[in-house]
Protein backbone atom coordinates (compact mmCIF):
# COMPACT_ATOMS: atom_id res chain seq x y z
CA UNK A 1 -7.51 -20.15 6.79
CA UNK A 2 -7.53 -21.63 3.38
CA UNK A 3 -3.58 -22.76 2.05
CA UNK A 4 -3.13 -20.03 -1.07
CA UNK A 5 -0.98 -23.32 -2.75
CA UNK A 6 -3.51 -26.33 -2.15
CA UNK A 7 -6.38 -24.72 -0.90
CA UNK A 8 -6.81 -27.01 2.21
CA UNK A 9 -8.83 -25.76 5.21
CA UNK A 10 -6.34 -26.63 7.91
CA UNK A 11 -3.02 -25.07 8.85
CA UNK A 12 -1.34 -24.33 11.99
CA UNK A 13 0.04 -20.89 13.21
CA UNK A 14 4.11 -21.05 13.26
CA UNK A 15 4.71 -18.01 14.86
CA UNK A 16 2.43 -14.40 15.77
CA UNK A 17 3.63 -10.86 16.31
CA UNK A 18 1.89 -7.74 16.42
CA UNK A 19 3.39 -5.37 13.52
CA UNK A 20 5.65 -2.72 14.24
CA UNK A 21 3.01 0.07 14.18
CA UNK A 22 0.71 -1.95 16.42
CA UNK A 23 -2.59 -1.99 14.06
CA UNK A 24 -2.22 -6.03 12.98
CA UNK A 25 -1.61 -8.87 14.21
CA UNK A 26 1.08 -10.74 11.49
CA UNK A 27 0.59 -14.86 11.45
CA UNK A 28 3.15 -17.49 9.60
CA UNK A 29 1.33 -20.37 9.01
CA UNK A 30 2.20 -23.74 7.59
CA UNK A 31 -0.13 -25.91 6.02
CA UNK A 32 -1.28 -29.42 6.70
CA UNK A 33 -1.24 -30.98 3.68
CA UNK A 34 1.21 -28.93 1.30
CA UNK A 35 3.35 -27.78 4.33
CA UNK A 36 4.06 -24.93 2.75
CA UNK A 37 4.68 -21.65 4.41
CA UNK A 38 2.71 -18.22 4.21
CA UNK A 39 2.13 -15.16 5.96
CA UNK A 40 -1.85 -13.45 7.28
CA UNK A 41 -2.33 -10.31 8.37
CA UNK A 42 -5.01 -9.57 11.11
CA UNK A 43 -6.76 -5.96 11.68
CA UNK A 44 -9.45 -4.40 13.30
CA UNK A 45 -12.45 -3.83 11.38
CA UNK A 46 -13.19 -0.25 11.43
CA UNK A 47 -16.23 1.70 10.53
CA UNK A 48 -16.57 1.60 6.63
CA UNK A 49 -14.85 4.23 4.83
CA UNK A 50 -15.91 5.56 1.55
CA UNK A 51 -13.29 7.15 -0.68
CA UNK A 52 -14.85 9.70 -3.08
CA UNK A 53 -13.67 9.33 -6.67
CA UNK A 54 -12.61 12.55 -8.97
CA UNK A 55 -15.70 12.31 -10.81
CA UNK A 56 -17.69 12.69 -7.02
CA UNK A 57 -18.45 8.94 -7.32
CA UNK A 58 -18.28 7.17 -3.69
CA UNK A 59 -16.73 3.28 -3.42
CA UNK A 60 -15.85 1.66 -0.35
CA UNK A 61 -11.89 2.12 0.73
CA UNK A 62 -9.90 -0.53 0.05
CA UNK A 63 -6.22 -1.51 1.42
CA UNK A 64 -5.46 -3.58 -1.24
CA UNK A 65 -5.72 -0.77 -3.86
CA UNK A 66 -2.91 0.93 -2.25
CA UNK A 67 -1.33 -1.80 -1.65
CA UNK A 68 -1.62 -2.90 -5.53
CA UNK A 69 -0.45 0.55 -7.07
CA UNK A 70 2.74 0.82 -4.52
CA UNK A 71 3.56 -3.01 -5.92
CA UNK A 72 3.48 -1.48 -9.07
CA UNK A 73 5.25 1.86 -8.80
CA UNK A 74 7.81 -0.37 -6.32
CA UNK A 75 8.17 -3.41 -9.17
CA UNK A 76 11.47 -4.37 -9.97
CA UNK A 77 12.97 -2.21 -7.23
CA UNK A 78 15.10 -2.90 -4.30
CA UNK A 79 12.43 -2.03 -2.01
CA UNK A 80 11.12 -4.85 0.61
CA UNK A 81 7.47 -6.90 0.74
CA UNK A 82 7.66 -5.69 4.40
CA UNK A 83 8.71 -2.41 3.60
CA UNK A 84 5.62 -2.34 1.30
CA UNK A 85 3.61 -3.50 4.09
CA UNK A 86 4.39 -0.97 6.71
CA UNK A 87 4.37 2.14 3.91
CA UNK A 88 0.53 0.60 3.09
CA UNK A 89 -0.17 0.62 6.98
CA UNK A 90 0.93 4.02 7.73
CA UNK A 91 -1.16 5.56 4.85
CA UNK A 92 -4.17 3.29 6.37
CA UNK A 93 -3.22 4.72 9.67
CA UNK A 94 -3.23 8.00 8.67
CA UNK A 95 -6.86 7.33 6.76
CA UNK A 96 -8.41 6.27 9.56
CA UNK A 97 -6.76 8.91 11.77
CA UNK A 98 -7.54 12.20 9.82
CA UNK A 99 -11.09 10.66 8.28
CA UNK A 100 -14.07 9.11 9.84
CA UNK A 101 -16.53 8.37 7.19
CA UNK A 102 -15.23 9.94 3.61
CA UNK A 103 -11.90 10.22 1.67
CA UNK A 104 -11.10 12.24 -1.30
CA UNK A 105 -9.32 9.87 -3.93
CA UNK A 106 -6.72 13.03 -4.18
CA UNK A 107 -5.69 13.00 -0.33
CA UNK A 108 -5.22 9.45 -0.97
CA UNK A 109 -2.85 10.02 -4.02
CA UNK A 110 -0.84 12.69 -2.44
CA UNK A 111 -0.56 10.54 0.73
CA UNK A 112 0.96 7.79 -1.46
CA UNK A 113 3.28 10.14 -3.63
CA UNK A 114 4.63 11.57 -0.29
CA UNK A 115 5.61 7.91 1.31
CA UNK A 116 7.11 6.86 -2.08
CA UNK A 117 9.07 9.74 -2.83
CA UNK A 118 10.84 9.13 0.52
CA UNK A 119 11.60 5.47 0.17
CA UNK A 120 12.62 5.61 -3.77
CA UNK A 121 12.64 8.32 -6.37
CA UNK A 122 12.13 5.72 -9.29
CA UNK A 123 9.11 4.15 -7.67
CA UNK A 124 7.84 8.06 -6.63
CA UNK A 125 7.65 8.86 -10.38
CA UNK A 126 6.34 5.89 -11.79
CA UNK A 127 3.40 6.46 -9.58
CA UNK A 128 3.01 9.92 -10.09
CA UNK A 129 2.88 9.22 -14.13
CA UNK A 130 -0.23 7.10 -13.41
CA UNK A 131 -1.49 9.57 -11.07
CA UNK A 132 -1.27 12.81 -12.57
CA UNK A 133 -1.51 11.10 -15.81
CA UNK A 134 1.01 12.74 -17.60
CA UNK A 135 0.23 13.74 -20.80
CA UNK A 136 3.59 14.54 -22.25
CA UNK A 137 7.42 14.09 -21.97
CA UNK A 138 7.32 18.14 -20.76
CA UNK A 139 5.65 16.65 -17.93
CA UNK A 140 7.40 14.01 -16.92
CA UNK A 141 10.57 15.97 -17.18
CA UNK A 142 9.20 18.81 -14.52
CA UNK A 143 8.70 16.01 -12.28
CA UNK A 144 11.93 14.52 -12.86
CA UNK A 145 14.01 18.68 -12.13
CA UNK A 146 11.98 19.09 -9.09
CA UNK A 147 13.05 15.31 -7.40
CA UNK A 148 16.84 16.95 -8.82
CA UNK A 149 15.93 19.69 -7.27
CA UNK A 150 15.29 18.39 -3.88
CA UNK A 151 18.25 16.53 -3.62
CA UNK A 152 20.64 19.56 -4.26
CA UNK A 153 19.21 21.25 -1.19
């Protein structure tokens, strides 16, 4: 595993436990030369998903998208890297679970919107403003009465 600081080849595994959900294996390693700390991830390979796009263009599914737009919507927030983590897992989980070889792009959205809005409102409706791109403040304000909404029931 190459060192993410120094880039050296050779490190040795600290500690290994599988993740709460059971689908990876999560490694601390310390490098060699740097001995610095970091953290790898291990999963199964599955079968090759393909996630089909709004405009009925296929790509190839990829964790680290989701994983990338949560960061975002989650930036600056009190919500955890491993919290991250496991919300990234459980939409993977739920992927692989429901899909075998295709995706739509919108199950994918509405998957994310749905984990976010349970873990932080602010994080829900920065992603949904990406996502449903918005195109007013009439917009954004609808989303804003319904998450009011919600939590008066």
């Amino acid at each position: 595993m190459k060192c993410p600081f120094c880039n050296h080849n050779e490190d040795r595994v600290i500690d290994s436990r599988e993740t709460s959900e059971g689908t990876a294996i999560r490694r601390r390693r310390e490098c060699s030369t740097c001995n610095k700390r970091f953290t790898t991830y291990e999963y199964v390979e599955k079968t090759p998903l393909m996630v089909i796009k709004k405009d009925s263009r296929r790509e190839p599914f990829i964790r680290e998208k989701i994983l990338s737009g949560i960061r975002s919507a989650c930036q600056k927030r009190p919500i955890s890297t491993e919290k991250i983590e496991k919300v990234v897992s459980e939409i993977e989980a739920e992927i692989q679970k429901k899909f075998d070889q295709e995706v739509e792009s919108r199950f994918i959205g509405e998957l994310v919107m749905e984990k976010l809005a349970r873990i932080d409102d602010v994080a829900y409706v920065r992603f949904a403003s990406v996502y449903r791109q918005f195109k007013d403040i009439n917009q954004f304000m609808r989303e804003l009465r319904d998450i009011l909404g919600k939590r008066i029931k």
